[in-house]
Structure formats: C-alpha cells, structure tokens
C-alpha atoms as a PDB file:
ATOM      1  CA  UNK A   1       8.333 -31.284  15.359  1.00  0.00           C
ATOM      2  CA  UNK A   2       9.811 -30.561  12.013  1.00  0.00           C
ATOM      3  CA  UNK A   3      13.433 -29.446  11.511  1.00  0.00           C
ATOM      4  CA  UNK A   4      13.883 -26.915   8.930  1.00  0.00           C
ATOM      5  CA  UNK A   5      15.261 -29.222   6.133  1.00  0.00           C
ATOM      6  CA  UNK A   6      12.067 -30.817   5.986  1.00  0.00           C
ATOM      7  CA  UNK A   7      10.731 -27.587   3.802  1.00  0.00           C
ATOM      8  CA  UNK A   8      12.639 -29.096   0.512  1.00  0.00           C
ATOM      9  CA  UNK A   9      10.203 -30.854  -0.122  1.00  0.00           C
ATOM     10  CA  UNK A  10       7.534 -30.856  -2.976  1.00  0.00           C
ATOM     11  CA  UNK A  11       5.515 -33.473  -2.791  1.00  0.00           C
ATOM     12  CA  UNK A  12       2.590 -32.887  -0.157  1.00  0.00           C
ATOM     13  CA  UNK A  13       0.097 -35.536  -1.142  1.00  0.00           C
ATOM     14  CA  UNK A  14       1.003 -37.766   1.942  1.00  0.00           C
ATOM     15  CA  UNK A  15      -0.258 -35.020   4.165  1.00  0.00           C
ATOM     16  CA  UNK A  16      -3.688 -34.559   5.626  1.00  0.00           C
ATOM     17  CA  UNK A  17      -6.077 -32.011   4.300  1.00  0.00           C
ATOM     18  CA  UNK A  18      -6.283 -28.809   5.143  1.00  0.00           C
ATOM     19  CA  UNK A  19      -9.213 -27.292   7.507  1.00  0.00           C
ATOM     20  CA  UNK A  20      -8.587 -23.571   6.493  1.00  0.00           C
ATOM     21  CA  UNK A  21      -6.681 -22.058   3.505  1.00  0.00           C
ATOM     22  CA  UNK A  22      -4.874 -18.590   4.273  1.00  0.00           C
ATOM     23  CA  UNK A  23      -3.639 -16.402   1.850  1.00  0.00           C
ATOM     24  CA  UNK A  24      -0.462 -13.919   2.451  1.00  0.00           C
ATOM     25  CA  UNK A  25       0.560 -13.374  -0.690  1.00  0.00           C
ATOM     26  CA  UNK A  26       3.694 -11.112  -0.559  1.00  0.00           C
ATOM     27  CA  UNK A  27       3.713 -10.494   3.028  1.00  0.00           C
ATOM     28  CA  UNK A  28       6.049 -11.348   5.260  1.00  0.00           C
ATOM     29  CA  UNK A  29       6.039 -12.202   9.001  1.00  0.00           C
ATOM     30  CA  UNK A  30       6.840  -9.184   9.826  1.00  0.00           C
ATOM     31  CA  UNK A  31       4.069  -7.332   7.801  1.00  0.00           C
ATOM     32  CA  UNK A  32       1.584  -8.516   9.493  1.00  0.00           C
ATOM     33  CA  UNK A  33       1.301 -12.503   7.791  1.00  0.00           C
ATOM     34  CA  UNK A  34       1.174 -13.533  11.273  1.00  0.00           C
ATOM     35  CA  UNK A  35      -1.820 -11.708  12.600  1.00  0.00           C
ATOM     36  CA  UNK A  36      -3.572 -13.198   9.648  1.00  0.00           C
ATOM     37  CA  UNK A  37      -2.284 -16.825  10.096  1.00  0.00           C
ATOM     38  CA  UNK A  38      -3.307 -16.766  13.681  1.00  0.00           C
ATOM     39  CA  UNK A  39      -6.931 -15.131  13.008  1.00  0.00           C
ATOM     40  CA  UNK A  40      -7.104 -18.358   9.733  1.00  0.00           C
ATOM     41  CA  UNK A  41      -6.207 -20.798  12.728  1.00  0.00           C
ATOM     42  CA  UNK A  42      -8.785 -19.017  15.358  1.00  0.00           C
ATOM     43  CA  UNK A  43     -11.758 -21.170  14.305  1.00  0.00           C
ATOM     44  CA  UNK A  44     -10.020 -24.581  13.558  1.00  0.00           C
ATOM     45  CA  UNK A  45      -9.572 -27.244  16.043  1.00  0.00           C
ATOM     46  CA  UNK A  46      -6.981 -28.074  17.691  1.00  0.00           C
ATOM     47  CA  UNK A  47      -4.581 -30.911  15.767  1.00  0.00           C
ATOM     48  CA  UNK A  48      -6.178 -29.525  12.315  1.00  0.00           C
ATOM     49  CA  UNK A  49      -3.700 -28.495   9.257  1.00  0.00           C
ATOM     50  CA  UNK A  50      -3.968 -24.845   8.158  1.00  0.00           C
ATOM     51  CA  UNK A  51      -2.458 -24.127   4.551  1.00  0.00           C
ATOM     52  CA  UNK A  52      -0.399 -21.074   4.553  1.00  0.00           C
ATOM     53  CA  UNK A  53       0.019 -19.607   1.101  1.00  0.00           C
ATOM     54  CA  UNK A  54       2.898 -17.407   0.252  1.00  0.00           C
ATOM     55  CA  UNK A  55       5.073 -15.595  -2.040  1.00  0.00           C
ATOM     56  CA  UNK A  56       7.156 -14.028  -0.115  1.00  0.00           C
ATOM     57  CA  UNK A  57      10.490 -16.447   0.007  1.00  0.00           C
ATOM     58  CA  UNK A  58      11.612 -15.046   3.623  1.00  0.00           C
ATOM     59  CA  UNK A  59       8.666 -17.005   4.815  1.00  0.00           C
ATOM     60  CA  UNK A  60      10.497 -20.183   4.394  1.00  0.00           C
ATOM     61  CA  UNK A  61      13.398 -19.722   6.637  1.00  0.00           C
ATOM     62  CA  UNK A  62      10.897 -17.201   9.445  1.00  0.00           C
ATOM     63  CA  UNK A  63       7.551 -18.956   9.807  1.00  0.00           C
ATOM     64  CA  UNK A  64       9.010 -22.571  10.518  1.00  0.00           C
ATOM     65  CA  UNK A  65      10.756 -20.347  13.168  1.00  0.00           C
ATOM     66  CA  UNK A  66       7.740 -18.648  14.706  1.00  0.00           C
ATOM     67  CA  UNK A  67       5.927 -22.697  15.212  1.00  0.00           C
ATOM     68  CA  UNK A  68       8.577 -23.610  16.905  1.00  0.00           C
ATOM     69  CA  UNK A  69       8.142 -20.595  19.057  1.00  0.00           C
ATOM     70  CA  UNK A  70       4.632 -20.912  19.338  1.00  0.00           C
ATOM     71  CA  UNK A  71       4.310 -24.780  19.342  1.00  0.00           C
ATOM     72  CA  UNK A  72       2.404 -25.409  16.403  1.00  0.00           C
ATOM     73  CA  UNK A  73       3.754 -27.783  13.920  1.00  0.00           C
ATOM     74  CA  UNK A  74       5.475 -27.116  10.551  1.00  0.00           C
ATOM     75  CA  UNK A  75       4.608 -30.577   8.646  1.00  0.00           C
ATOM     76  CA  UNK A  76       6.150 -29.082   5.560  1.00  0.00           C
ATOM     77  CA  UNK A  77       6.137 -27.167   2.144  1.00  0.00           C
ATOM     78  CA  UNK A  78       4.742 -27.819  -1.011  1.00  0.00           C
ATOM     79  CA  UNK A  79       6.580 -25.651  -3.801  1.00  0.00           C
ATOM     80  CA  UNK A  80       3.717 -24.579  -6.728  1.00  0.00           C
ATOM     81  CA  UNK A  81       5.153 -23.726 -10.252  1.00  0.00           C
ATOM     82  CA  UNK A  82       2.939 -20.352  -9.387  1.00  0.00           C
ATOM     83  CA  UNK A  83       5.808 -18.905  -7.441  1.00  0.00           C
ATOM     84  CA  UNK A  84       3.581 -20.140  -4.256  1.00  0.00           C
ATOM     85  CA  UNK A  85       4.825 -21.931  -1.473  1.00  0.00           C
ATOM     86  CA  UNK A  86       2.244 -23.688   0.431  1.00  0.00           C
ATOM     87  CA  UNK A  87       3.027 -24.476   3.710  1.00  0.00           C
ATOM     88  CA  UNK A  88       1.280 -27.180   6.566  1.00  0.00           C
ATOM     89  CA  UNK A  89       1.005 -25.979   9.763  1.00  0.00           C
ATOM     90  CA  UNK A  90      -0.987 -28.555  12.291  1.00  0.00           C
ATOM     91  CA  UNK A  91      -2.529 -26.596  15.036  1.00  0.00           C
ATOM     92  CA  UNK A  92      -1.643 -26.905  18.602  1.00  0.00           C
ATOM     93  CA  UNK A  93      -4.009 -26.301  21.281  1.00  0.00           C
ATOM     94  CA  UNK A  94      -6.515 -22.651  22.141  1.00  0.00           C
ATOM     95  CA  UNK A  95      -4.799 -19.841  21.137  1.00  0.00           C
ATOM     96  CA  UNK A  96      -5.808 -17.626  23.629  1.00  0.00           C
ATOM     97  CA  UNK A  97      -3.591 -14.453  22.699  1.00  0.00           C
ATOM     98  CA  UNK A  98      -4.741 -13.626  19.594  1.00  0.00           C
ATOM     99  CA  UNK A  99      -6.984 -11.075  20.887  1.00  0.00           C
ATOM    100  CA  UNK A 100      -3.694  -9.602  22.559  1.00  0.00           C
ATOM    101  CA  UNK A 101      -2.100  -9.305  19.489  1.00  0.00           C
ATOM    102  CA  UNK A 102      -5.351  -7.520  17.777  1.00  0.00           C
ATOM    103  CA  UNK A 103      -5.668  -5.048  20.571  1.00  0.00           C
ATOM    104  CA  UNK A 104      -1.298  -4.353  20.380  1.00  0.00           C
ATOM    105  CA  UNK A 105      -1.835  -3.800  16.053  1.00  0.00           C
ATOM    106  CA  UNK A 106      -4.705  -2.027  16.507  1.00  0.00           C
ATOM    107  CA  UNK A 107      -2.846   0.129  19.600  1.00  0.00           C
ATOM    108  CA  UNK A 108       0.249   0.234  17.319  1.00  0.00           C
ATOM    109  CA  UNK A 109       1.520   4.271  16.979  1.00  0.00           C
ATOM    110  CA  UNK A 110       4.280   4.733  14.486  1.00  0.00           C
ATOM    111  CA  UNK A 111       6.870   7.573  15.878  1.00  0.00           C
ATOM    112  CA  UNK A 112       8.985  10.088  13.516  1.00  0.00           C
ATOM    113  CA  UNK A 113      11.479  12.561  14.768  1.00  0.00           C
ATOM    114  CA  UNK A 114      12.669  15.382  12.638  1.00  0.00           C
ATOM    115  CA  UNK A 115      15.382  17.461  13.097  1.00  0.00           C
ATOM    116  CA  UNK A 116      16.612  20.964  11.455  1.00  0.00           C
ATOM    117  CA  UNK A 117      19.898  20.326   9.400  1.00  0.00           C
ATOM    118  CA  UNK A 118      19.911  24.136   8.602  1.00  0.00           C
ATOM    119  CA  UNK A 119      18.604  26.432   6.038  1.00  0.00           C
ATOM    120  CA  UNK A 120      15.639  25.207   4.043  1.00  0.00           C
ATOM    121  CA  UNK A 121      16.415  21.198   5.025  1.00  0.00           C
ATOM    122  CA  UNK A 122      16.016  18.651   7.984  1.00  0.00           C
ATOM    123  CA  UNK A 123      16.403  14.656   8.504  1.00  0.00           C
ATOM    124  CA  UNK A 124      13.341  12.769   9.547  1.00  0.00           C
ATOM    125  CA  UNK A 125      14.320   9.219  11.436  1.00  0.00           C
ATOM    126  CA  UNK A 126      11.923   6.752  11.549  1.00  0.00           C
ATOM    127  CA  UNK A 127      12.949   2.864  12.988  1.00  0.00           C
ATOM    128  CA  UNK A 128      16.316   2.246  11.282  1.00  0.00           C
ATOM    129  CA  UNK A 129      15.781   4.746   8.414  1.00  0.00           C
ATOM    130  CA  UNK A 130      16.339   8.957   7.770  1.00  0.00           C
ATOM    131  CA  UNK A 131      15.068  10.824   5.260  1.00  0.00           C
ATOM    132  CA  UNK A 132      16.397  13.994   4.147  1.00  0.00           C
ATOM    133  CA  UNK A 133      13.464  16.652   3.661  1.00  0.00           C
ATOM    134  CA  UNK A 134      13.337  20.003   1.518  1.00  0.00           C
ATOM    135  CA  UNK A 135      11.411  22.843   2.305  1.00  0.00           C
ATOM    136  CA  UNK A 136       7.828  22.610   3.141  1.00  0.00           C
ATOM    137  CA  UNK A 137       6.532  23.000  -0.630  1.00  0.00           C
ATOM    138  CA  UNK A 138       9.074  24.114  -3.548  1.00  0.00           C
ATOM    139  CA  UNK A 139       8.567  25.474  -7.111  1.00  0.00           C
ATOM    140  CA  UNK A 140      11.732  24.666  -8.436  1.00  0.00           C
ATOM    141  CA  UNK A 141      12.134  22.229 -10.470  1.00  0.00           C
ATOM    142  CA  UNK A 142      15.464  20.942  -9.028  1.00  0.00           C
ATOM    143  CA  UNK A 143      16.256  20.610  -4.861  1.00  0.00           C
ATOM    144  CA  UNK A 144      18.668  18.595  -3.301  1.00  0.00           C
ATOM    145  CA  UNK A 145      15.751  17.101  -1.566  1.00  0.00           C
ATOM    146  CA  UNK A 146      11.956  16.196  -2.501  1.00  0.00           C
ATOM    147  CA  UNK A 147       9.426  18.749  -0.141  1.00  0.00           C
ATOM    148  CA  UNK A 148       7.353  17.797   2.482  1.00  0.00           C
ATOM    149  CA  UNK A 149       4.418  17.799   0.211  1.00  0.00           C
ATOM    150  CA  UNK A 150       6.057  15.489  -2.186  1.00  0.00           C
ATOM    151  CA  UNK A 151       6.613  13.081   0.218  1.00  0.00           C
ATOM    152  CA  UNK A 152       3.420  12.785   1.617  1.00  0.00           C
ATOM    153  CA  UNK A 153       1.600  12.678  -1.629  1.00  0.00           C
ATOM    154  CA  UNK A 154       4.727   9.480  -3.038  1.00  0.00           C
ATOM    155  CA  UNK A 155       3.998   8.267   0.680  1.00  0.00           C
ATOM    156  CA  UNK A 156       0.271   8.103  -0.690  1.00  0.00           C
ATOM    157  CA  UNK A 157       0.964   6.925  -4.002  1.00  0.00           C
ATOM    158  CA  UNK A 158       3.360   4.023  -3.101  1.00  0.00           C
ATOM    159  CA  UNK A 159       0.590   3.119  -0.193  1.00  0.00           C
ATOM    160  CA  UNK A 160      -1.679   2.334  -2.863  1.00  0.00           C
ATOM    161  CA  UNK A 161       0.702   0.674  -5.171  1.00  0.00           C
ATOM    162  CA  UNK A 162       2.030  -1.664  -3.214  1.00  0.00           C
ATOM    163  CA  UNK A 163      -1.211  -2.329  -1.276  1.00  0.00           C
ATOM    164  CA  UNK A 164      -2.830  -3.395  -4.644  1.00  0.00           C
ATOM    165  CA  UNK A 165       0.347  -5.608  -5.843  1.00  0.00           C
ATOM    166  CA  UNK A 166      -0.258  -7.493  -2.093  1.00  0.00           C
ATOM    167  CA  UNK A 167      -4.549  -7.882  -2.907  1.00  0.00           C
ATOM    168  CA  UNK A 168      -4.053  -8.895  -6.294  1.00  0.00           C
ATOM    169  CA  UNK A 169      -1.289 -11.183  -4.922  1.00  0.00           C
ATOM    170  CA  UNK A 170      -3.855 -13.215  -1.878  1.00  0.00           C
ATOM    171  CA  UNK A 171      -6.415 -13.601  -4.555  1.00  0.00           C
ATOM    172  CA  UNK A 172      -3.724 -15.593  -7.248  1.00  0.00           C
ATOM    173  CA  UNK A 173      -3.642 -12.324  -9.428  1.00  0.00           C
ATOM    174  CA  UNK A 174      -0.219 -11.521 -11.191  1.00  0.00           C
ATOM    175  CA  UNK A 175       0.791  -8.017 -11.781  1.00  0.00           C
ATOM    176  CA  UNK A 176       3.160  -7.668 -14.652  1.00  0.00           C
ATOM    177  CA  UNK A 177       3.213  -3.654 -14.533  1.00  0.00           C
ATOM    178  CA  UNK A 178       1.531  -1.248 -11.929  1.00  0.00           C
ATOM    179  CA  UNK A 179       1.940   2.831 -11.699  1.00  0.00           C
ATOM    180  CA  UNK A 180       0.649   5.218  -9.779  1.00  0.00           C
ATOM    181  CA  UNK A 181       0.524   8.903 -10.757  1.00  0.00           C
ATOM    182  CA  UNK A 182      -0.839  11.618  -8.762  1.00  0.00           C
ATOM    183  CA  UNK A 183      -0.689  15.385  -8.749  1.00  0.00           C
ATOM    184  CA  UNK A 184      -1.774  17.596  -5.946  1.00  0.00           C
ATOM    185  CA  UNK A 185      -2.934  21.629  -5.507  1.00  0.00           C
ATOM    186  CA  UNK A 186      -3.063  23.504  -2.685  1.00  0.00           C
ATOM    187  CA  UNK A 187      -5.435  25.654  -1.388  1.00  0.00           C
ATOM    188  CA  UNK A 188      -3.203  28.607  -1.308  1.00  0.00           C
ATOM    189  CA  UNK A 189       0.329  28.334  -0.828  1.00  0.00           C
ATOM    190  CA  UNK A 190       0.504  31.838  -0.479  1.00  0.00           C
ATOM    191  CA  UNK A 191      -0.498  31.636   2.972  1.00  0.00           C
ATOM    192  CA  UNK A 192       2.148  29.389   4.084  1.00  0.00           C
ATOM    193  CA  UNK A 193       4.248  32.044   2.478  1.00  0.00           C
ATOM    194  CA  UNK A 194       2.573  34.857   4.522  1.00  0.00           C
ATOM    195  CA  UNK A 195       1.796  36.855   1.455  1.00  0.00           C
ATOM    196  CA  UNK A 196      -2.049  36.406   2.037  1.00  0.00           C
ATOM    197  CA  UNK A 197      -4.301  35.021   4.550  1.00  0.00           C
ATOM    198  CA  UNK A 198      -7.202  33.750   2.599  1.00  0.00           C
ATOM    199  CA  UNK A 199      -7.897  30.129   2.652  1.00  0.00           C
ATOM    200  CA  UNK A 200      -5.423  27.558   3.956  1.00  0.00           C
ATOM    201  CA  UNK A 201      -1.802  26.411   2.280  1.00  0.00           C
ATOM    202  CA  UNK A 202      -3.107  22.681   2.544  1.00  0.00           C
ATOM    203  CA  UNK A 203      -4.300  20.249  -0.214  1.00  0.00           C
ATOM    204  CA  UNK A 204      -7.426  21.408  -1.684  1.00  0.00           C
ATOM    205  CA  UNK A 205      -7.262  18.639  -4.339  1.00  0.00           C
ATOM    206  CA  UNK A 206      -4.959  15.424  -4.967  1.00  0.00           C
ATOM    207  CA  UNK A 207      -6.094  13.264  -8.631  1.00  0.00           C
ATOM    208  CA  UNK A 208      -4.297  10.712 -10.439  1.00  0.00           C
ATOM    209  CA  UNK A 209      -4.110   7.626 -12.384  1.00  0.00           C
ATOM    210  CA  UNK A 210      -3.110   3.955 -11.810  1.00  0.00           C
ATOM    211  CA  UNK A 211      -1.656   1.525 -14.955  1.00  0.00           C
ATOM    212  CA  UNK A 212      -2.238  -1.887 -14.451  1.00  0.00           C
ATOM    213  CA  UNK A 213      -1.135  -4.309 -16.564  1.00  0.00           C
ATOM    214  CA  UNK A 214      -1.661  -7.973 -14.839  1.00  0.00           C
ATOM    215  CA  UNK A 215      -3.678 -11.066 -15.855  1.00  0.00           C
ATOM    216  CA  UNK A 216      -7.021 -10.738 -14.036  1.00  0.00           C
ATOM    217  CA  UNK A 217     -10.391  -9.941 -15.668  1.00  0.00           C
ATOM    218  CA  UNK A 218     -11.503  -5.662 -15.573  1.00  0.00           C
ATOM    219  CA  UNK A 219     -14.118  -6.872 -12.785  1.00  0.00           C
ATOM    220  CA  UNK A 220     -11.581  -8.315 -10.209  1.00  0.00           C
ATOM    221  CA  UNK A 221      -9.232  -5.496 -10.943  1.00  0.00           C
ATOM    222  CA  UNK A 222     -11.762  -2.763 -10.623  1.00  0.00           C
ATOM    223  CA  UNK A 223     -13.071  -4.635  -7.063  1.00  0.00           C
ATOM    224  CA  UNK A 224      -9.225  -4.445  -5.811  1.00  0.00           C
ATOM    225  CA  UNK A 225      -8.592  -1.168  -6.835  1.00  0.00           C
ATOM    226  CA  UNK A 226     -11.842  -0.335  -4.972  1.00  0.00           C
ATOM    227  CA  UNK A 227     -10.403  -2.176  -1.800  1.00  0.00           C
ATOM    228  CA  UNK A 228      -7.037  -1.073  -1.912  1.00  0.00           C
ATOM    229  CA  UNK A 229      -8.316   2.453  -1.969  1.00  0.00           C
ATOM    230  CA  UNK A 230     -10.771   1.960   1.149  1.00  0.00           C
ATOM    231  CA  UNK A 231      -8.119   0.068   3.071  1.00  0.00           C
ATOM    232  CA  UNK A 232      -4.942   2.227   2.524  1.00  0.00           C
ATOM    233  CA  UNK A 233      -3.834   3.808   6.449  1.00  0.00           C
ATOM    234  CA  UNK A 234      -2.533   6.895   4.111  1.00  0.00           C
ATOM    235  CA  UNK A 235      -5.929   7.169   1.935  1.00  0.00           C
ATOM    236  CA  UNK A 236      -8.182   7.115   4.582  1.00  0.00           C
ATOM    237  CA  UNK A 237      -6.168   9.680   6.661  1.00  0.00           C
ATOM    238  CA  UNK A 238      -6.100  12.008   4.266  1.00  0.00           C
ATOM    239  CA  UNK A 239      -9.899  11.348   3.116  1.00  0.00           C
ATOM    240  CA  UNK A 240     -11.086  11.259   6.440  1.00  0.00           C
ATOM    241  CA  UNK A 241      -8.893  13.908   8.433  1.00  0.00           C
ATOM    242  CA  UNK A 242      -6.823  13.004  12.032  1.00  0.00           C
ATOM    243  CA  UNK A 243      -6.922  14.915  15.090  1.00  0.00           C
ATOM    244  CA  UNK A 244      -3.600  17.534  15.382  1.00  0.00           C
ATOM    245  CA  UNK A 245      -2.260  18.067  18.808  1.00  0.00           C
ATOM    246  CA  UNK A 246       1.245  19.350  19.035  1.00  0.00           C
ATOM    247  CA  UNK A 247       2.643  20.461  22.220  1.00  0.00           C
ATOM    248  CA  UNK A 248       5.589  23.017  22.279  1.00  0.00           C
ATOM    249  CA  UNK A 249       8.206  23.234  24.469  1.00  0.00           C
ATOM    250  CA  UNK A 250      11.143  25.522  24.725  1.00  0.00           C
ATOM    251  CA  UNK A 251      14.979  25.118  26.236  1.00  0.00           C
END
C-alpha cells in the first residue's frame, strides 16, 4: 500500500494501464467524486487500475486517504501540464456497498432552520453556515440584507454556474469567463402584500442570460449548457414544482 509521498511523482509510464478512465473534474471527495469513482470501479475486476482524473488539488491529500480506508490501492499520481492530476487506483475485491451509498445520496434531505431576528429580518443556518435574510420580496434598492426572492433566484443562478464550470471541467473544457444573469416577476406581489387577492405573489416568470467565454467549440458548449440546465437540483425544482407540507405548532 502506498504512503502518501509516493503522489510526487510524475512519471507514470511504469504503471499498468488503466481498465476505466473517470472524470471528476473540480469535484472534490466530498462533492460527490466518490460516488462517481466507486460507480467507474463497479464494472472492473478486481486487481484492475482505474484512472481518476482531477482538478481539484484537495484530492491529493483526501482520496489517497479514503483507499486506505477502503482498501483499494493508491499506486500513484501523474501531474498533467493541463492542471490535471491523474491518479492510479488498483481495485481491491467486490464492492458490495455501492448500492448503499446510491440509495443514502439519493435518500439525502438537506435541513434549514430559520429564525426571526426581529422586524423585517431573520438568520437561516444551514450545516456550519447562517445567512442573514431580508424581507420576503423588497423594492428598495438598498437593504441590509438580499430578500428571500433574491436568494432563491442567486441560489438558482450560481446552481447553474457552477454546475456548468464542473461539466465543462469532466469533459477537458476550460472556462476562462462564465456569468449568469437572471431576472424574475411575480405573479402579483400585491397579494403577498394583502392589497389584492387575484393571482398568486409567486414567480410567474424567471429569464436570463449566461456569458461564456472558454475554449470549446459552440456545439459542446451548447450540449453542456443543455445538461447543466436538465441536471441542476434548483432548475428542476423550480421547473417541475415539489410537494409543500408544513406543519405548525404553537408554545
């Protein structure tokens, strides 16, 4: 078994060939790299190389980590002027709890608390992080904190953004520039105000634009854009609608 030093080196033409090639680009291990590593290494034999490509440089000191863990066998890096690392891993025997690990991701719910802070404001805590929130939806042009509605259209917009940046990454693509702008309408806010009842206060409409400036041809970046859009958690959500079941309780 490999010790971590043995990742300085560059030179990988004394090792055996790969059976699979998998892609993480920018991922990390904690993003979800593994799931895909493990589902590369599903159909390979047992004792056969996997190549993990990445560009993410917390990979080198985590995934020689996670073999050891596992028992599979870290025979080493190969360093690509690309900004890719490519990494051997020789496979140990059946994986057997992949399908685990699918059925926990797929399982997975993500949890928010929020909590009023007083007038128009509250704090929203999710994992390690809080974010202060404004008012549902504001007019003004300056609050000490973005609306509810602004963050869920920037949670929508940075979805997509960095979702594309991590696609164009896995298929060797390199993205010198991206931007996404959206803008958003409501129905009618005025019924969130309670000045009418007619219609609903939610999005009736959300549009935009994306800049990319990177080195792949129109075709590839049109066919990522495309996949980015039908793979994004918040696209799909908000194109597709999710069941809303709050329970209230009172002290």
């Amino acid at each position: 078994m490999t010790d971590d030093s043995d990742l300085s080196r560059t030179d990988g033409a004394d090792r055996p060939a790969p059976a699979a090639v998998c892609d993480g680009g920018d991922l990390d291990c904690g993003s979800g790299l593994l799931l895909i590593i493990r589902n590369a290494m599903q159909p390979i034999a047992a004792g056969a190389v996997l190549e993990v490509r990445s560009r993410e440089g917390s990979v080198r000191e985590d995934l020689p980590a996670w073999c050891r863990l596992v028992g599979h066998r870290m025979l080493g890096v190969t360093d690509h002027p690309n900004r890719y690392a490519h990494y051997a891993i020789r496979k140990k025997g059946a994986d057997k709890e992949l399908s685990t690990d699918f059925e926990k991701a797929r399982d997975y719910e993500w949890r928010v608390r929020a909590k009023w802070t007083g007038g128009m404001q509250a704090t929203a805590f999710v994992r390690n992080h809080s974010l202060d929130v404004g008012q549902p939806a504001s007019f003004d042009t300056a609050d000490p904190q973005p609306s509810a509605i602004e963050y869920l259209i920037s949670a929508l917009a940075a979805d997509l953004a960095v979702g594309f940046q991590w696609r164009a990454s896995r298929s060797g693509i390199e993205v010198f520039n991206l931007e996404v702008a959206l803008g958003a309408k409501a129905d009618n806010i005025l019924v969130f105000l309670g000045v009418e009842d007619e219609g609903h206060p939610g999005l009736a409409s959300i549009h935009g634009k994306v800049f990319i400036d990177s080195d792949g041809d129109d075709e590839e970046v049109e066919e990522l854009w495309h996949q980015t859009l039908l793979r994004s958690p918040v696209a799909q959500t908000l194109v597709k609608g999710a069941p809303l079941r709050i329970e209230m309780r009172t002290s």
